[in-house]
N, C-alpha and C. Protein backbone atom coordinates (compact mmCIF):
# COMPACT_ATOMS: atom_id res chain seq x y z
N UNK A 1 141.80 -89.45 -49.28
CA UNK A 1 141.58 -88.03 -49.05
C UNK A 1 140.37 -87.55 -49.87
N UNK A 2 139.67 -86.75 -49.20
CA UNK A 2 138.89 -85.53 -49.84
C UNK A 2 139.05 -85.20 -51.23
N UNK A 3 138.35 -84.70 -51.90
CA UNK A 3 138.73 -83.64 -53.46
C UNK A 3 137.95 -82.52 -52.75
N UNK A 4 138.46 -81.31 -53.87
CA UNK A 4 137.45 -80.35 -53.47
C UNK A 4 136.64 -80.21 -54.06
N UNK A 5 135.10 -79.73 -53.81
CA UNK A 5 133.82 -80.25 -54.36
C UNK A 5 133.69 -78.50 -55.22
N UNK A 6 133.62 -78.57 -56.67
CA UNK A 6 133.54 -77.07 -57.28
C UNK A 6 132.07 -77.03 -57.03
N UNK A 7 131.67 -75.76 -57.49
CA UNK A 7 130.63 -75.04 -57.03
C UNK A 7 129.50 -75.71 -57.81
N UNK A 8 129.84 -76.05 -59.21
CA UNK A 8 129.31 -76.56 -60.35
C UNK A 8 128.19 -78.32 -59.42
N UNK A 9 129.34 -78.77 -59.30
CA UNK A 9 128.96 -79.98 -58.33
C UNK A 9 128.22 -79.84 -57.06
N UNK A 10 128.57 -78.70 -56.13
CA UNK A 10 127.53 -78.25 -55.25
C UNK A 10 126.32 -78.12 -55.48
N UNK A 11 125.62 -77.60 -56.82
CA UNK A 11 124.83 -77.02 -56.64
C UNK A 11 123.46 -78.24 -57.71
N UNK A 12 124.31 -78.89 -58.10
CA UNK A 12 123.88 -80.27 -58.73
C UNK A 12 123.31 -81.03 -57.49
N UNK A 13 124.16 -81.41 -56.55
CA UNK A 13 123.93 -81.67 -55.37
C UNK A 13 122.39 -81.22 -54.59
N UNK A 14 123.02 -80.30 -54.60
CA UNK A 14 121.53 -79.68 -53.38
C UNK A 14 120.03 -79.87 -54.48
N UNK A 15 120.35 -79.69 -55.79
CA UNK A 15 119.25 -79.59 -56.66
C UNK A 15 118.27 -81.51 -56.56
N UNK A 16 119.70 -81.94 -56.69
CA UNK A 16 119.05 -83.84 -56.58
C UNK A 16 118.84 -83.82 -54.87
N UNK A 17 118.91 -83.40 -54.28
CA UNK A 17 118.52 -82.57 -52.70
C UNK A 17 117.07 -82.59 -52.49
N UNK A 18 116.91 -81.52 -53.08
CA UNK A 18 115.71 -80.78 -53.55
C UNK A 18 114.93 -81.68 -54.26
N UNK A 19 115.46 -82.13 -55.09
CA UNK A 19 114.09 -83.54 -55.61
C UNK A 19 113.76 -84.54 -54.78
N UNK A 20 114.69 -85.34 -54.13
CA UNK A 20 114.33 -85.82 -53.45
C UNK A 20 113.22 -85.85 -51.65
N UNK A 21 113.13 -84.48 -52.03
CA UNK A 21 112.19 -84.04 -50.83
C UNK A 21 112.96 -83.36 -49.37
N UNK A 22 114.36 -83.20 -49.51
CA UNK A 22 115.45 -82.90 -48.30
C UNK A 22 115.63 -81.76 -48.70
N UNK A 23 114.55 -80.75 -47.66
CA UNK A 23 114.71 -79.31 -47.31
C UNK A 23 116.44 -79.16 -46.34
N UNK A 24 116.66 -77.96 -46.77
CA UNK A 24 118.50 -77.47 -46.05
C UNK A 24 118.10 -76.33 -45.58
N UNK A 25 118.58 -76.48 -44.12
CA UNK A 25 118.55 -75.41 -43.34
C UNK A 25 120.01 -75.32 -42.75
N UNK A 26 120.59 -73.77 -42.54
CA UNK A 26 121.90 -73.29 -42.37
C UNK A 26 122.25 -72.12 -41.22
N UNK A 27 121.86 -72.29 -40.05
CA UNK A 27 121.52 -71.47 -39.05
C UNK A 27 120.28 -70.70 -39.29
N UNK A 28 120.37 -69.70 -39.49
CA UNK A 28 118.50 -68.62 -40.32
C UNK A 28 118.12 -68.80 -41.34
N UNK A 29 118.72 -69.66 -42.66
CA UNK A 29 119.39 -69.29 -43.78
C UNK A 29 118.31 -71.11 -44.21
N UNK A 30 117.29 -71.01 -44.96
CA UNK A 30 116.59 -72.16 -45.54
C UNK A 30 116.55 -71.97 -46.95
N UNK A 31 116.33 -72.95 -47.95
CA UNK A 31 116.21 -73.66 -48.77
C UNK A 31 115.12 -74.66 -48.79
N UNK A 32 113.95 -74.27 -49.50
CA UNK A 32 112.83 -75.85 -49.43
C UNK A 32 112.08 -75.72 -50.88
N UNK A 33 111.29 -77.32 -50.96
CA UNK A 33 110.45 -76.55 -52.42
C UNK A 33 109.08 -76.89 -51.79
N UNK A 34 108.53 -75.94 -52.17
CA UNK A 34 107.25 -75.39 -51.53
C UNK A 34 105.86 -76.31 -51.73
N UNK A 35 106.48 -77.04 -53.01
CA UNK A 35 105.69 -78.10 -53.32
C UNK A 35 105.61 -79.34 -52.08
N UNK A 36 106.25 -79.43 -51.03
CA UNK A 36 106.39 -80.32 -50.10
C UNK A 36 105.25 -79.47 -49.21
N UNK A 37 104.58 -78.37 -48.87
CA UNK A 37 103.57 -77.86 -48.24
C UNK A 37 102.44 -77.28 -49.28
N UNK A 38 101.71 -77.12 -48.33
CA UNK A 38 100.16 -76.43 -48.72
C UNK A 38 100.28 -75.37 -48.92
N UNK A 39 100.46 -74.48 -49.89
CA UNK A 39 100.46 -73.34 -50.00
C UNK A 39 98.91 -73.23 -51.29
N UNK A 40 97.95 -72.28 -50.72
CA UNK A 40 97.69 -71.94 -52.27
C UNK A 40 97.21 -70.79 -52.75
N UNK A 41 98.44 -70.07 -52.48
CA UNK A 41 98.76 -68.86 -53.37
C UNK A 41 100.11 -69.01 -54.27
N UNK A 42 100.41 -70.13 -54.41
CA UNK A 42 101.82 -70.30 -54.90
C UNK A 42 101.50 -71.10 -55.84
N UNK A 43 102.08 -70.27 -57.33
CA UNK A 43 101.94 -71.19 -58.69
C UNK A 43 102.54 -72.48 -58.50
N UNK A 44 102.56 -73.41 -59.17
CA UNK A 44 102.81 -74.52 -59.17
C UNK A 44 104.51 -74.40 -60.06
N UNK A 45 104.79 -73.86 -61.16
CA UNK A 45 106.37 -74.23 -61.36
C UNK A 45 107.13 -73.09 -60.60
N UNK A 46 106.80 -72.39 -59.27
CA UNK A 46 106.92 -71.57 -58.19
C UNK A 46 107.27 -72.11 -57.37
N UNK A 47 108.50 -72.80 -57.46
CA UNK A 47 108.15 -73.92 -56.23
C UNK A 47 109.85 -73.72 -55.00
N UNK A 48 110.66 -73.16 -55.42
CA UNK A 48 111.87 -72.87 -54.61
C UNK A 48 112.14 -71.96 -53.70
N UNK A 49 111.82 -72.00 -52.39
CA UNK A 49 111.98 -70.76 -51.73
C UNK A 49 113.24 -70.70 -50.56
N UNK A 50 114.03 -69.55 -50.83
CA UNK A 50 115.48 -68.96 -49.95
C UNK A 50 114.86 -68.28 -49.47
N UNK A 51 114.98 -68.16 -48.01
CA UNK A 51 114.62 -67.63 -47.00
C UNK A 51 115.85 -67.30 -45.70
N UNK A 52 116.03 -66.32 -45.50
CA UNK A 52 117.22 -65.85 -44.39
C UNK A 52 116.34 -64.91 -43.37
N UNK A 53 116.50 -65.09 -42.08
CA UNK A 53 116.33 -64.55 -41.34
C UNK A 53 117.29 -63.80 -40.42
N UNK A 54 118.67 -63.99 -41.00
CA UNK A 54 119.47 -63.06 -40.45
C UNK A 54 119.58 -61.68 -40.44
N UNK A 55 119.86 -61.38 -39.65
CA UNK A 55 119.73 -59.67 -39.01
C UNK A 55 120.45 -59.07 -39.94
N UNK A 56 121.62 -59.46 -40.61
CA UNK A 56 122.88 -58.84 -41.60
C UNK A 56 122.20 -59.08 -42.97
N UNK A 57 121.69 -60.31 -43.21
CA UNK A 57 120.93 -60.59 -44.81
C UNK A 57 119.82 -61.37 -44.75
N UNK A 58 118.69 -60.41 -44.36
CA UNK A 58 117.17 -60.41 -44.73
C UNK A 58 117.30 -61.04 -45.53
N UNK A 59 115.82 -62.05 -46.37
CA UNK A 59 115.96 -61.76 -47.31
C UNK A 59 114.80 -63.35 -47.22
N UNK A 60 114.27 -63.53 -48.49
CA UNK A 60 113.02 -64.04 -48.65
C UNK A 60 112.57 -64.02 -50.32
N UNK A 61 112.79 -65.04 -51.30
CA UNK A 61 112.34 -64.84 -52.73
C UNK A 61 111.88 -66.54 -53.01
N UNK A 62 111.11 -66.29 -53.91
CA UNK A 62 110.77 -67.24 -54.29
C UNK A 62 111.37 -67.90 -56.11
N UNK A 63 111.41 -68.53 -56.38
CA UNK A 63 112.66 -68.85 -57.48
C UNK A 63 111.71 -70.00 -58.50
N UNK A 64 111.75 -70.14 -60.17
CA UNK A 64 111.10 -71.22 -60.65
C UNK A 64 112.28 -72.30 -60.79
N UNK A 65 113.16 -71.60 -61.05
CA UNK A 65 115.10 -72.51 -61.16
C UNK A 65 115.70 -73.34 -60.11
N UNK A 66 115.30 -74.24 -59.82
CA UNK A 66 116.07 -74.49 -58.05
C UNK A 66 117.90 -74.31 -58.56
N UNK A 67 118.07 -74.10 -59.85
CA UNK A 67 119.93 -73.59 -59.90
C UNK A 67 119.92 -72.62 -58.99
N UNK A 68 119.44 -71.43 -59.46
CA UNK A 68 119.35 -70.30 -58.99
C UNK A 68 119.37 -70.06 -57.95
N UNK A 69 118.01 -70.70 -57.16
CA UNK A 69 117.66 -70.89 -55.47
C UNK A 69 118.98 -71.45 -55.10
N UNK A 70 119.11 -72.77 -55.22
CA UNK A 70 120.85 -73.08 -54.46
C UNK A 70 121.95 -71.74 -54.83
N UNK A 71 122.22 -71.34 -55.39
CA UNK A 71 123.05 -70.54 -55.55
C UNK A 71 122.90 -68.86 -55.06
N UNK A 72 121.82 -68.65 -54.93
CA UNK A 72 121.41 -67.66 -53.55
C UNK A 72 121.11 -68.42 -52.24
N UNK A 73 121.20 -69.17 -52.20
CA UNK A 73 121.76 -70.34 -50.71
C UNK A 73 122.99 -70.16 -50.61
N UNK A 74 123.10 -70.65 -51.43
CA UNK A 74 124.48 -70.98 -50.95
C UNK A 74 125.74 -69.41 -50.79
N UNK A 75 125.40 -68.46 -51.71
CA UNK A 75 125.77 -67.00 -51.29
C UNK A 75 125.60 -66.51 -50.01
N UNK A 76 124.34 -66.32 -49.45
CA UNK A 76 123.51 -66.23 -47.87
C UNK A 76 124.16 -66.99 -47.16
N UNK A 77 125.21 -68.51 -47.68
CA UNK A 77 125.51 -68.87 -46.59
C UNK A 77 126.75 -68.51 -46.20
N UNK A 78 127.10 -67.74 -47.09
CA UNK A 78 128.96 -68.01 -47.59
C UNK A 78 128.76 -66.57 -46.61
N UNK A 79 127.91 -65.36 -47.14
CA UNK A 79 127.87 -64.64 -46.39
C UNK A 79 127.71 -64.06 -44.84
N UNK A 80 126.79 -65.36 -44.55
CA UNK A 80 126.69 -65.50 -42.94
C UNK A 80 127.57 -66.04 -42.27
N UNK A 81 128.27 -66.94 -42.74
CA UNK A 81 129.60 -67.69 -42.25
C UNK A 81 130.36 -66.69 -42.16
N UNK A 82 130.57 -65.47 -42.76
CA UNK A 82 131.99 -64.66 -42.75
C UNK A 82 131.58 -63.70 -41.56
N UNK A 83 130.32 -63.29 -41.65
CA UNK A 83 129.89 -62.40 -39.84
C UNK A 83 129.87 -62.95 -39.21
N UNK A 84 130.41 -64.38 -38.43
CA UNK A 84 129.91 -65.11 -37.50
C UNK A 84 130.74 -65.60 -36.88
């Protein structure tokens, strides 16, 4: 059987995710590090961007923490899952 995975461990997860170069996308709702594209207006330890295009939670920031970024992911997602 399964365990249940705490949040603590989720977000460890998506972060060794995130290093490894595996952008997460969640219906409107992305996660990428920016360092995988050409951007150059974007500082360099600037590199985590949450992006939602849902109609209920806009929303678009850029993050230096990828903790942080997963964890406004993963909120956006918890949130879009419950309108849907």
């Amino acid at each position: 059987m399964f365990q249940k995975v705490t949040e603590k461990e989720m977000v460890a997860l998506i972060v060794f995710m995130l290093e490894q170069n595996i952008d997460l996308q969640f219906g409107k709702i992305s996660l990428c590090d920016l360092r995988n594209y050409r951007y150059g207006n974007v500082r360099r330890n600037r590199r985590y961007q949450v992006h939602s295009e849902d109609r209920q939670y806009p929303f678009s920031m850029i993050y230096d923490d990828p903790s942080i970024a997963v964890k406004k992911f993963l909120f956006l997602k918890q949130k879009s899952r419950k309108m849907h």
